[in-house]
C-alpha atoms as a PDB file:
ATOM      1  CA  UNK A   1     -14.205 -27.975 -11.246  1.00  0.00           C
ATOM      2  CA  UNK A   2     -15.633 -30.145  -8.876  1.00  0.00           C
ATOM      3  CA  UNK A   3     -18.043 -28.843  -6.074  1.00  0.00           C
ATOM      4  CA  UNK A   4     -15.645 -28.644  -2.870  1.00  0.00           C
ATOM      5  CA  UNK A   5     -16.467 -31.247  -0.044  1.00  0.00           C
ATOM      6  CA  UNK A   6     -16.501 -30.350   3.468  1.00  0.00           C
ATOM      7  CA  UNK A   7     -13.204 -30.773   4.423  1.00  0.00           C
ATOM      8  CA  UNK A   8     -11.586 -28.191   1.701  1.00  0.00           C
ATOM      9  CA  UNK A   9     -14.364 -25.678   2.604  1.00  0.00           C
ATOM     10  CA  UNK A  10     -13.187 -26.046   6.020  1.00  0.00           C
ATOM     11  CA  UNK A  11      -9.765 -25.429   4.534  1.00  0.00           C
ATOM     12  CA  UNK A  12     -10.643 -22.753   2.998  1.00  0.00           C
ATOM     13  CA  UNK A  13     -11.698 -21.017   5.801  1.00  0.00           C
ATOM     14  CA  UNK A  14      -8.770 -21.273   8.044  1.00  0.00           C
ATOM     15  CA  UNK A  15      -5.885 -18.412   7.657  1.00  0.00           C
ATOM     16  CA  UNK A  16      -2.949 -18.236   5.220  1.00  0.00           C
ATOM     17  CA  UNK A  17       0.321 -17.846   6.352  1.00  0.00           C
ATOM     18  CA  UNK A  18       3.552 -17.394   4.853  1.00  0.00           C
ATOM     19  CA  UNK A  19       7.146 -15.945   5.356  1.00  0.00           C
ATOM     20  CA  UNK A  20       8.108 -12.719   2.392  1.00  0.00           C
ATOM     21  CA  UNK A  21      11.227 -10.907   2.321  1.00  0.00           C
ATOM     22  CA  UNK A  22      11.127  -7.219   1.009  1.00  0.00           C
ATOM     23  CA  UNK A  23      13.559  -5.221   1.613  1.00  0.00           C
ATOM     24  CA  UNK A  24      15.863  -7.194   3.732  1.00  0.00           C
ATOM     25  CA  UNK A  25      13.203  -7.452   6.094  1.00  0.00           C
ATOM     26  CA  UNK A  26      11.211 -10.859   6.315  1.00  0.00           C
ATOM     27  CA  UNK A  27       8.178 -10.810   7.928  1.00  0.00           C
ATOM     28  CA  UNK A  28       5.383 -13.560   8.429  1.00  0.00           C
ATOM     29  CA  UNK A  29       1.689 -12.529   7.132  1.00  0.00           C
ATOM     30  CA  UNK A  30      -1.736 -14.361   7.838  1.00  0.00           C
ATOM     31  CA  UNK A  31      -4.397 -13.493   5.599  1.00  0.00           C
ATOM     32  CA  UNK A  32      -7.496 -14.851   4.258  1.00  0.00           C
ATOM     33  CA  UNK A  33      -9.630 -15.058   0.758  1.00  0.00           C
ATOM     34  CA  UNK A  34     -11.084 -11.990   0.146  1.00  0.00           C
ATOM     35  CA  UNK A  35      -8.029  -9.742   0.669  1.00  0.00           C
ATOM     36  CA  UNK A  36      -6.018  -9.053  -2.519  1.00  0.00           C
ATOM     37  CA  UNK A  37      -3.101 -11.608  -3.219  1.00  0.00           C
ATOM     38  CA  UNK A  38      -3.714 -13.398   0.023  1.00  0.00           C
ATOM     39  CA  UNK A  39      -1.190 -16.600  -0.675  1.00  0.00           C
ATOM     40  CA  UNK A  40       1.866 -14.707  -1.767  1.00  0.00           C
ATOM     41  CA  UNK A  41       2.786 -10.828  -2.450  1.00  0.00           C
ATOM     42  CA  UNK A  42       2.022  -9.587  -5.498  1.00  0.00           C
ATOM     43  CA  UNK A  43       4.557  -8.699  -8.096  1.00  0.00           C
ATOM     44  CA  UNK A  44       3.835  -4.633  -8.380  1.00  0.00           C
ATOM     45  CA  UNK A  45       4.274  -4.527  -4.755  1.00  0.00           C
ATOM     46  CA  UNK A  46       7.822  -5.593  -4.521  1.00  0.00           C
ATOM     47  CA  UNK A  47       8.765  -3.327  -7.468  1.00  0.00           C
ATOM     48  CA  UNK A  48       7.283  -0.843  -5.655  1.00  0.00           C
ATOM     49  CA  UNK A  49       9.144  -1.547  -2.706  1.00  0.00           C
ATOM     50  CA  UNK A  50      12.766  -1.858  -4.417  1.00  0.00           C
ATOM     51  CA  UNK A  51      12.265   1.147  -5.803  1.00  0.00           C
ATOM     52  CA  UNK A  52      11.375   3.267  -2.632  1.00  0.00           C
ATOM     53  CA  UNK A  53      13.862   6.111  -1.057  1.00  0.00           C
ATOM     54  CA  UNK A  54      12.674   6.124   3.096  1.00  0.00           C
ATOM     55  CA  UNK A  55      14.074   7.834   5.204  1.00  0.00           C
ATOM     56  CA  UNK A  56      14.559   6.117   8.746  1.00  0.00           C
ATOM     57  CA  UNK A  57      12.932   8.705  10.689  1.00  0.00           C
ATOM     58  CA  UNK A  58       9.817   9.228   7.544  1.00  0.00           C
ATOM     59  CA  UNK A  59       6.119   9.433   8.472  1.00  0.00           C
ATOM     60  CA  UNK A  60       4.729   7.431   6.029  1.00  0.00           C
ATOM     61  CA  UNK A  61       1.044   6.791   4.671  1.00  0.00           C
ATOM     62  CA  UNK A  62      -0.060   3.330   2.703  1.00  0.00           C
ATOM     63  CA  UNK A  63      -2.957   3.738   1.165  1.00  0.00           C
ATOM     64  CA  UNK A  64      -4.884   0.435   0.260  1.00  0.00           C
ATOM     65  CA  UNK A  65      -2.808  -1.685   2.564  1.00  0.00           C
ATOM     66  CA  UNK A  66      -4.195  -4.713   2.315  1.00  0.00           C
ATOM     67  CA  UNK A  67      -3.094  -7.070   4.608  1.00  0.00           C
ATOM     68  CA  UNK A  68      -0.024  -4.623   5.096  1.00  0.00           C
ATOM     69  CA  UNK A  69       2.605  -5.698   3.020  1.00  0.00           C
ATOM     70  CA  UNK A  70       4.080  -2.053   1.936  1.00  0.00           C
ATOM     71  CA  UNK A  71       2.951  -0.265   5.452  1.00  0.00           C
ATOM     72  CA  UNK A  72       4.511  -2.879   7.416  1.00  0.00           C
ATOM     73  CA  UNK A  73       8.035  -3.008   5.290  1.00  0.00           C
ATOM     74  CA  UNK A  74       7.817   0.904   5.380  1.00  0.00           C
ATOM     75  CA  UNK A  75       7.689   0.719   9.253  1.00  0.00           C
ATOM     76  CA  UNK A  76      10.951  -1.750   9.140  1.00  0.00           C
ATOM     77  CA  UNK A  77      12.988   0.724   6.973  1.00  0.00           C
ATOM     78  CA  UNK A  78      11.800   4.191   9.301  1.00  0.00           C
ATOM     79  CA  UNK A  79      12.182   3.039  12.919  1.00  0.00           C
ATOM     80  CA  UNK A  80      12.278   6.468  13.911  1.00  0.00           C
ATOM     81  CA  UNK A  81       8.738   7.656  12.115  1.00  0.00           C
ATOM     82  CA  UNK A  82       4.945   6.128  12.283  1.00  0.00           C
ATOM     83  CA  UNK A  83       3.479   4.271   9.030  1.00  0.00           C
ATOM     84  CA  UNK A  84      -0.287   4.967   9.134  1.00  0.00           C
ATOM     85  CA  UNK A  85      -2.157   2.026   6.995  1.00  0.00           C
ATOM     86  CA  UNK A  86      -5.472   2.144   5.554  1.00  0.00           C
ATOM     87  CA  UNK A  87      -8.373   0.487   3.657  1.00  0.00           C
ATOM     88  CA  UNK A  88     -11.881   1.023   3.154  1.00  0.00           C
ATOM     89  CA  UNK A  89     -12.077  -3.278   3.982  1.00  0.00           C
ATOM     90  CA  UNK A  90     -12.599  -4.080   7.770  1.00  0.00           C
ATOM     91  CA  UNK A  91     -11.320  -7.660   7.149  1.00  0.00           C
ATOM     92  CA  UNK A  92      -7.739  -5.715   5.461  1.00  0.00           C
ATOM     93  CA  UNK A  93      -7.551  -3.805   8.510  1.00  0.00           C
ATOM     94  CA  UNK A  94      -7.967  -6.489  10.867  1.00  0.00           C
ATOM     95  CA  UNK A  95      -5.483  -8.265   9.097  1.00  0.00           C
ATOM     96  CA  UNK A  96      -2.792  -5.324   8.766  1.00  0.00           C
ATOM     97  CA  UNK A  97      -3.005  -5.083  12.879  1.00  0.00           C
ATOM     98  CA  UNK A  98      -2.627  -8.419  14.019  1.00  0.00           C
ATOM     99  CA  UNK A  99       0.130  -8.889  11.226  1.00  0.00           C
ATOM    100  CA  UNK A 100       1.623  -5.910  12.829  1.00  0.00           C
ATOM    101  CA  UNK A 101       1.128  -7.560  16.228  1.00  0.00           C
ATOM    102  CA  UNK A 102       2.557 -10.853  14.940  1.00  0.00           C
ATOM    103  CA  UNK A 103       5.618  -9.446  13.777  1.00  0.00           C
ATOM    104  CA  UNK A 104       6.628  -7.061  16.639  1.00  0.00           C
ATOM    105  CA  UNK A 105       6.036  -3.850  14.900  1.00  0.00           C
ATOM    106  CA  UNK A 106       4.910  -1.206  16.654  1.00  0.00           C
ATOM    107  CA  UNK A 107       5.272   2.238  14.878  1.00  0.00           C
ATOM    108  CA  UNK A 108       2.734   0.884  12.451  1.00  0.00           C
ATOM    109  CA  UNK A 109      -1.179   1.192  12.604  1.00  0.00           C
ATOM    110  CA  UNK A 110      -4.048   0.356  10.136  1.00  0.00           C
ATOM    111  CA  UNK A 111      -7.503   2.032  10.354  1.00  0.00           C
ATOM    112  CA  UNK A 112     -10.701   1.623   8.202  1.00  0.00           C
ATOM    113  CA  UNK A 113     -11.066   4.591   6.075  1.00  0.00           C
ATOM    114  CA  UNK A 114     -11.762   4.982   2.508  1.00  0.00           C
ATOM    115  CA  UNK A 115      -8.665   6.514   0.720  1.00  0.00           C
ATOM    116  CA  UNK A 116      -7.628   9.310   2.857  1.00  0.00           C
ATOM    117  CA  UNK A 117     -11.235  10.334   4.081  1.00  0.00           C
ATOM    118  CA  UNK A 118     -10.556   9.444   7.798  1.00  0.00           C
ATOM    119  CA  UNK A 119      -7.488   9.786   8.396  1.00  0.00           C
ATOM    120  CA  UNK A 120      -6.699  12.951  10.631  1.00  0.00           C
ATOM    121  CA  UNK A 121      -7.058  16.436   8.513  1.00  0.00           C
ATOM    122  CA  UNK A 122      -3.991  17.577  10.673  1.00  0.00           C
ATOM    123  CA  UNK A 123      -1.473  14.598  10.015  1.00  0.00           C
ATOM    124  CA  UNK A 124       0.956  15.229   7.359  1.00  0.00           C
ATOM    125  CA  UNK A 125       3.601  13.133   6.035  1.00  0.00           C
ATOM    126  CA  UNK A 126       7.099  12.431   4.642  1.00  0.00           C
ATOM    127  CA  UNK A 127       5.816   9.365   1.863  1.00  0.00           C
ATOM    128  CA  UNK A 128       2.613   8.583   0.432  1.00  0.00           C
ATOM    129  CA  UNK A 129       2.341   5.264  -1.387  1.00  0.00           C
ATOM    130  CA  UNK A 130       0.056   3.285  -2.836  1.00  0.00           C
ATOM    131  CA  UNK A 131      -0.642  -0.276  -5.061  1.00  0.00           C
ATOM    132  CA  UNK A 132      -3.207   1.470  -6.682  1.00  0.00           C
ATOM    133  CA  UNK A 133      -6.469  -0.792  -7.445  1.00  0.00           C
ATOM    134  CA  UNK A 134      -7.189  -1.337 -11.554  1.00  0.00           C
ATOM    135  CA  UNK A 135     -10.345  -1.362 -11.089  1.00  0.00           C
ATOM    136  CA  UNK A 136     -10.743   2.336  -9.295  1.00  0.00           C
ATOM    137  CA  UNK A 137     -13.220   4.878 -11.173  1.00  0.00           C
ATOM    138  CA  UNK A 138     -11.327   7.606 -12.541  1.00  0.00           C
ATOM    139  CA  UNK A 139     -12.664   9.842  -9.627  1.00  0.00           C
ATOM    140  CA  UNK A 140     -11.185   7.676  -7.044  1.00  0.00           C
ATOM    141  CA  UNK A 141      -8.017   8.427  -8.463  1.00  0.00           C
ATOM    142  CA  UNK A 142      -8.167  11.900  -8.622  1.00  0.00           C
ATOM    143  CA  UNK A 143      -9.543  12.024  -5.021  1.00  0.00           C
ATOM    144  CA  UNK A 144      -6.601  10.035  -4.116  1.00  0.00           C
ATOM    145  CA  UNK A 145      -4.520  12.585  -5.471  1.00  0.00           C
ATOM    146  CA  UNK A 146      -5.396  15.990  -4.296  1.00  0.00           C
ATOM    147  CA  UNK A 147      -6.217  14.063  -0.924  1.00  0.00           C
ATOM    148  CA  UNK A 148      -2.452  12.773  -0.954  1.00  0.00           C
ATOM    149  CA  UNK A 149      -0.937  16.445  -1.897  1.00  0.00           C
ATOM    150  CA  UNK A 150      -2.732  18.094   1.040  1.00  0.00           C
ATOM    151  CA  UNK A 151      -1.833  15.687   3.500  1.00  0.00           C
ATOM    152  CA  UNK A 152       1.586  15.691   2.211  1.00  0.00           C
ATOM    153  CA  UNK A 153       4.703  17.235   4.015  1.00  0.00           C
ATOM    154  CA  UNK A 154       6.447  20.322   1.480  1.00  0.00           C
ATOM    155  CA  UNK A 155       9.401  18.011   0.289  1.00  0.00           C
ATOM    156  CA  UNK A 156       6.714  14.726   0.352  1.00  0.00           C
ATOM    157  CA  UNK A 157       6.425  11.917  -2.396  1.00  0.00           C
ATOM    158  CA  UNK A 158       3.702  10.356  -3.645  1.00  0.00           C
ATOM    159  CA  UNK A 159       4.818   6.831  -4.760  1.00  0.00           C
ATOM    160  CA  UNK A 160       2.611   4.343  -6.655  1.00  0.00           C
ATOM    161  CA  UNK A 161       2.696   1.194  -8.497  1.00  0.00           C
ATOM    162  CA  UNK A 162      -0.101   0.953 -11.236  1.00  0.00           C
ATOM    163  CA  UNK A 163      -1.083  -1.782 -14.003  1.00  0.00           C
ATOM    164  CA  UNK A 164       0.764  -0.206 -17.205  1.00  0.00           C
ATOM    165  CA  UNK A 165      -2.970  -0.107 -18.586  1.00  0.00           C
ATOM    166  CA  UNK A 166      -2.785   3.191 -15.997  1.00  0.00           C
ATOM    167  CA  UNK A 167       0.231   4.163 -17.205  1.00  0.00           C
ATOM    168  CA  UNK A 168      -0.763   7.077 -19.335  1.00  0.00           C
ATOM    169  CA  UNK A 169      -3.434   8.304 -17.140  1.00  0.00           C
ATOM    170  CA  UNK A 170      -1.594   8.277 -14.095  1.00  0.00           C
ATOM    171  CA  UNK A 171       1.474   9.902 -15.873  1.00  0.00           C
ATOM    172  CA  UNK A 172      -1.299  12.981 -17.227  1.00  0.00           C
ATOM    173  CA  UNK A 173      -2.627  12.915 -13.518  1.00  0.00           C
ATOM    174  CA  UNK A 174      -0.006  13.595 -11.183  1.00  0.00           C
ATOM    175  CA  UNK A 175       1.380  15.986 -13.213  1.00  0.00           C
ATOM    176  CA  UNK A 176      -1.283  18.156 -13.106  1.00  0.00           C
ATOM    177  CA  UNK A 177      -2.269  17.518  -9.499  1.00  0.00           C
ATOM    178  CA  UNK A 178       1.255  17.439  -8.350  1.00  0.00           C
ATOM    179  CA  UNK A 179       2.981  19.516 -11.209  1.00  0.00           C
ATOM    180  CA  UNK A 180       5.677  16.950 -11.318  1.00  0.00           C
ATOM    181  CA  UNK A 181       5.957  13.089 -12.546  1.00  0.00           C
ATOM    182  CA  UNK A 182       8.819  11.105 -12.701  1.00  0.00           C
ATOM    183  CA  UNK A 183       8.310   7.193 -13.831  1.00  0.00           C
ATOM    184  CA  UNK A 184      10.779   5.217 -12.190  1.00  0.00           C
ATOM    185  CA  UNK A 185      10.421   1.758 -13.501  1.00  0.00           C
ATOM    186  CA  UNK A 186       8.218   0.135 -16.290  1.00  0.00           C
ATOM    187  CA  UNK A 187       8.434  -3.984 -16.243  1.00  0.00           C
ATOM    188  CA  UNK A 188       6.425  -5.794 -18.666  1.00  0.00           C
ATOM    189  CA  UNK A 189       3.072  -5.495 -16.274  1.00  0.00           C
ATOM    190  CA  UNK A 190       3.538  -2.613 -13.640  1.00  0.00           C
ATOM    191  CA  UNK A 191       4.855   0.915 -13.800  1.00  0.00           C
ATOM    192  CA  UNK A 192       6.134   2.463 -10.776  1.00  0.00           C
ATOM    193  CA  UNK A 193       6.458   6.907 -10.314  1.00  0.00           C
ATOM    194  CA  UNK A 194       6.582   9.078  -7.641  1.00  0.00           C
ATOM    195  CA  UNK A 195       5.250  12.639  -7.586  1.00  0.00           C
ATOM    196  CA  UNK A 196       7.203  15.391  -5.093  1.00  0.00           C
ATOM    197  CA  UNK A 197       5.267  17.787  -3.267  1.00  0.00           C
ATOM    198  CA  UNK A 198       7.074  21.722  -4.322  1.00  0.00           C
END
């Protein structure tokens, strides 16, 4: 490839926008390079999505939110609860916010914190989710975990879309953290499960 001239570097800097419909519910997101799938959303996200039981008046937690895709859509589908967003990546956060701003939602909030280390030790809730990152060290992943089933509500679900590369791991994992796995949908790249707090 050729070396960029000044006026696609330029480009490149300005935001990315685009209209996404998950859900039922479409939304308009600005992003930039630098967050994960910043021109469209990605394909394990809306499987996740689809495959999602929320409750209207859920408390919900999106871990990893990116740009806040899943937090945002979760705040569409429970009116009556608050979706708490978060990711270790200041720019994400940023993003998730003024996306929230941009589209009128207000139960919804995204903080900087890295998995569930600042978030509140006294805020539990209904739904847990996650687009879990490939490229997270097996520790992260357990952290994420046990973190999730403490914060969790008794009755809560842990939902999460992995590469199927995870598939196996994650499947071994959540059944011992949680002592329950169900997979609810394997496509030809992602698997989605969900783990219920006893």
């Amino acid at each position: 490839m050729p070396a960029p001239d000044k006026a696609l570097l330029a480009q490149w800097r300005q935001d990315i926008s685009f209209n996404a419909t998950l859900r039922d519910h479409t939304l308009r997101y600005t992003t930039t390079w630098g967050i994960f799938s910043p021109e469209r959303i990605d394909a394990g996200t809306e499987l996740l999505l689809d495959l999602m039981d929320v409750p209207e008046t859920a408390d919900c937690l999106d871990i990893g939110c990116g740009y806040g895709p899943i937090g945002m859509t979760l705040a569409k589908l429970a009116p009556k609860g608050h979706t708490l967003m978060v990711d270790k990546d200041f720019m994400a956060v940023d993003y998730a916010n003024k996306n929230c701003a941009l589209n009128g939602i207000t139960n919804a909030t995204a903080i900087l914190s890295n998995g569930l280390q600042h978030v509140p030790a006294d805020k539990k809730f209904d739904i847990i989710v996650s687009n879990l990152p490939a490229k997270a060290s097996k520790e992260q992943h357990y952290l994420f975990l046990y973190d999730s089933l403490a914060r969790l509500k008794p009755g809560g679900r842990f939902y999460v879309v992995t590469i199927n590369g995870l598939r196996e791991f994650m499947a071994r994992t959540m059944k011992e953290v949680f002592g329950d796995y169900d997979k609810l949908k394997q496509g030809k790249v992602y698997t989605v499960a969900v783990s219920e707090k006893r």
